[in-house]
Protein backbone atom coordinates (compact mmCIF):
# COMPACT_ATOMS: atom_id res chain seq x y z
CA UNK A 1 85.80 -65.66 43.11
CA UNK A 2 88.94 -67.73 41.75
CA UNK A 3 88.36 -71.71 41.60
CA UNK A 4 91.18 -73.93 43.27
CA UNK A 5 93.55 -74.08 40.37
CA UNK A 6 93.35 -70.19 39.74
CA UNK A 7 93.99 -69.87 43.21
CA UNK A 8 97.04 -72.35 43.11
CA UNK A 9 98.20 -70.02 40.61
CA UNK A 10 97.90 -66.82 42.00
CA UNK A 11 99.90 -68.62 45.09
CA UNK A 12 102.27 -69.19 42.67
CA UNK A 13 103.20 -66.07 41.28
CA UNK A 14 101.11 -66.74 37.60
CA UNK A 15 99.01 -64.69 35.84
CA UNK A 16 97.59 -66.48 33.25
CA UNK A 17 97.45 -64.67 30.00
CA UNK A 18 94.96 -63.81 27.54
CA UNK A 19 94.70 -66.57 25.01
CA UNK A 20 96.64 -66.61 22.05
CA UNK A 21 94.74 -66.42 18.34
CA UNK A 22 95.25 -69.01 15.62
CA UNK A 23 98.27 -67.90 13.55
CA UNK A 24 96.33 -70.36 10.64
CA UNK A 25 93.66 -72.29 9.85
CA UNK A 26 92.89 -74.20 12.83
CA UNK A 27 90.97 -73.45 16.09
CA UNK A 28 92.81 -72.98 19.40
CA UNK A 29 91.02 -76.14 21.48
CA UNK A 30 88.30 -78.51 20.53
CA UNK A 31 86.11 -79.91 22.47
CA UNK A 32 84.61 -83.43 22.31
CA UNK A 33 82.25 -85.48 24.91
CA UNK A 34 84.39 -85.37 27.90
CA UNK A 35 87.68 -84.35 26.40
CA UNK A 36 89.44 -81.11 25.67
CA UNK A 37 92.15 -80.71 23.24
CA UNK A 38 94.61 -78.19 23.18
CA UNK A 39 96.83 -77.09 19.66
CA UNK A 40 100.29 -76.65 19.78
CA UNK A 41 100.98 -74.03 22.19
CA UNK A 42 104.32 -71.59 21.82
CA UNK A 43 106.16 -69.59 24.45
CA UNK A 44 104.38 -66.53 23.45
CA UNK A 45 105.12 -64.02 26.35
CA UNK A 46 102.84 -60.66 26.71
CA UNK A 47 103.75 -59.32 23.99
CA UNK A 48 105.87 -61.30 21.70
CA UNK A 49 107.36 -64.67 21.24
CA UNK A 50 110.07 -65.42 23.61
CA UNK A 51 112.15 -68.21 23.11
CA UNK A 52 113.56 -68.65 20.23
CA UNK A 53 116.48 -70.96 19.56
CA UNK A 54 117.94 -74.74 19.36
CA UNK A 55 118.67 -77.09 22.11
CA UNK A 56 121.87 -78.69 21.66
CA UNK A 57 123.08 -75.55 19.46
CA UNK A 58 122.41 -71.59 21.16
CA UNK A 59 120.00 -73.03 23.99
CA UNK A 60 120.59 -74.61 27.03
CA UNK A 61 118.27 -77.48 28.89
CA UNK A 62 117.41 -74.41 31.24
CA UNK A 63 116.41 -72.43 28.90
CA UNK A 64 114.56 -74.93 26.65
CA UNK A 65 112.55 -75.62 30.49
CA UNK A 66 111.57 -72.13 30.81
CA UNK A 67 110.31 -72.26 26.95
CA UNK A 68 108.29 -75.21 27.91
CA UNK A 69 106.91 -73.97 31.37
CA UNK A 70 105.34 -70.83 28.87
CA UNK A 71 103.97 -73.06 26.75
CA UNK A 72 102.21 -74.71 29.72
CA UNK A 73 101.13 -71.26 31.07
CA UNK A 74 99.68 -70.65 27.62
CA UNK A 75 97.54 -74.21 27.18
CA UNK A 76 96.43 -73.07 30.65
CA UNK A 77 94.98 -70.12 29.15
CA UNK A 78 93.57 -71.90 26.18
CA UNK A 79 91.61 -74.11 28.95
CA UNK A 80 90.24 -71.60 30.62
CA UNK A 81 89.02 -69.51 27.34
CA UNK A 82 87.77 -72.93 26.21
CA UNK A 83 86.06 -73.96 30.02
CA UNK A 84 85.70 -70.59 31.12
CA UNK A 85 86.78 -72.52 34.87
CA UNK A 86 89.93 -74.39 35.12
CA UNK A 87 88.12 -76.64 37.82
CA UNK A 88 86.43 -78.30 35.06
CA UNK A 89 89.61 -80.28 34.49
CA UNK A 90 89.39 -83.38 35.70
CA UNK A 91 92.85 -84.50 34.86
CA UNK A 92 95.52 -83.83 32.21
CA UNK A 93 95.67 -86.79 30.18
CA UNK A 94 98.34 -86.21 27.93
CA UNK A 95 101.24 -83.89 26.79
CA UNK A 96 102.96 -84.11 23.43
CA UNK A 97 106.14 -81.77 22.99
CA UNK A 98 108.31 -80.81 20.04
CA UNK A 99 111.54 -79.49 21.37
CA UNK A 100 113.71 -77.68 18.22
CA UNK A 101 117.01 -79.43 18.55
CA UNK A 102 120.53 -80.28 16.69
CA UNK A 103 120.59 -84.56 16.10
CA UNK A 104 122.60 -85.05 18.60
CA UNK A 105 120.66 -83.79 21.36
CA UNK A 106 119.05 -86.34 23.78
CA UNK A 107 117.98 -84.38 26.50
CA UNK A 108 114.26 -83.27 25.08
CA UNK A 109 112.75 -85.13 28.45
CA UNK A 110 114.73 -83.13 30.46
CA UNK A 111 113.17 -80.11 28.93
CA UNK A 112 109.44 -80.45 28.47
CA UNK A 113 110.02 -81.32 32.54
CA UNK A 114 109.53 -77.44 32.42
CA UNK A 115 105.76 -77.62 31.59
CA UNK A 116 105.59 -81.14 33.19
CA UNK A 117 106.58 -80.15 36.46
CA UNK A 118 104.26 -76.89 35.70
CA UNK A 119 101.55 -78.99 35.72
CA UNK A 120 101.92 -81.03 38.27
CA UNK A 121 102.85 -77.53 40.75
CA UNK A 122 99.18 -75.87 38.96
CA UNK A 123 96.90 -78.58 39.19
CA UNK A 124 97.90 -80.94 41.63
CA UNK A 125 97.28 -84.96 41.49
CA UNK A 126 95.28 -84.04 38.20
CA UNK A 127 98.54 -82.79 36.66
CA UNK A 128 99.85 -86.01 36.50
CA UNK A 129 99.87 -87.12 32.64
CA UNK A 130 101.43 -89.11 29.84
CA UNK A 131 103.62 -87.25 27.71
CA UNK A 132 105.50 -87.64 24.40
CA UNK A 133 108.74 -85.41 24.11
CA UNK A 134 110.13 -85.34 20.58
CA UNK A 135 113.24 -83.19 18.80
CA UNK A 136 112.58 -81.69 15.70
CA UNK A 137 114.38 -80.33 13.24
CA UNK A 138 112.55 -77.11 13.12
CA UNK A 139 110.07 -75.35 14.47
CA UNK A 140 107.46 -72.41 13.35
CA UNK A 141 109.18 -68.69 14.14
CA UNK A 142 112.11 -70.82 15.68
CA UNK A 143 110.85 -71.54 19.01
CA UNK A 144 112.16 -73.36 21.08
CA UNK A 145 109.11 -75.74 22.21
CA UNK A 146 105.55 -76.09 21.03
CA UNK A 147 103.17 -78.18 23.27
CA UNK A 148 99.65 -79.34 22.42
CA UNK A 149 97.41 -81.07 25.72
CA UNK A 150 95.02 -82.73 25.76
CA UNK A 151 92.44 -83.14 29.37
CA UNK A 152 89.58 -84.89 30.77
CA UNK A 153 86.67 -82.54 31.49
CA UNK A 154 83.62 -81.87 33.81
């Protein structure tokens, strides 16, 4: 039977998918006493990566939201392949973004509010977080966002 959040997410129309491999030499999540730390996620749809591009250049704040939303949907599924059940998240404590941008965009807030607002829908009051939301110059295959997480755990 489905815990509260993977309920909350079947209400919502999301299927969480399988968990992404290591493209290098790092592990997907770590674990530590009571925390959980997620690496950079990407939007990696079912089958390949999906949003590629530059905010400010070829990509639009709506589009760079929807980039960050799948990255959220993907640290998801690195929780639960690290917890095994999402209802041992206590809270997510923090979100740090890297949004692929020209130097004279300023809206990067405006769109890692894609996974924040993700978050907040999935796992309620314990969705609330800090968050860091940086543009970078570049970013691996060209996405568009990468998000690592890090959460407070049962």
């Amino acid at each position: 039977m489905a815990g509260e959040i993977e309920s909350r997410l079947a209400e919502i129309g999301i299927d969480l998918p399988q968990a992404a491999a290591p493209a290098a030499n790092y592990v997907p999540y770590v674990i530590t006493g009571s925390q959980l730390f997620i690496s950079g996620q990407i939007p990696m749809g079912a089958n390949s990566i999906e949003h590629q591009g530059k905010l400010g250049d070829d990509y639009s704040v709506e589009m760079g939201q929807a980039a960050a939303k799948l990255c959220a949907i993907n640290i998801l599924a690195q929780a639960k392949a690290a917890l095994g059940d999402l209802d041992k998240i206590e809270r997510l404590v923090k979100l740090v973004a890297f949004v692929n941008s020209t130097p004279d965009f300023g809206d990067q807030p405006k769109v890692v509010n894609g996974a924040s607002d993700f978050m907040v829908e999935a796992l309620g009051e314990k969705g609330r977080h800090a968050r860091s939301a940086v543009g970078v110059a570049a970013l691996p295959f060209d996405v568009a966002v990468e998000i690592e997480a890090i959460f407070e755990i049962a």
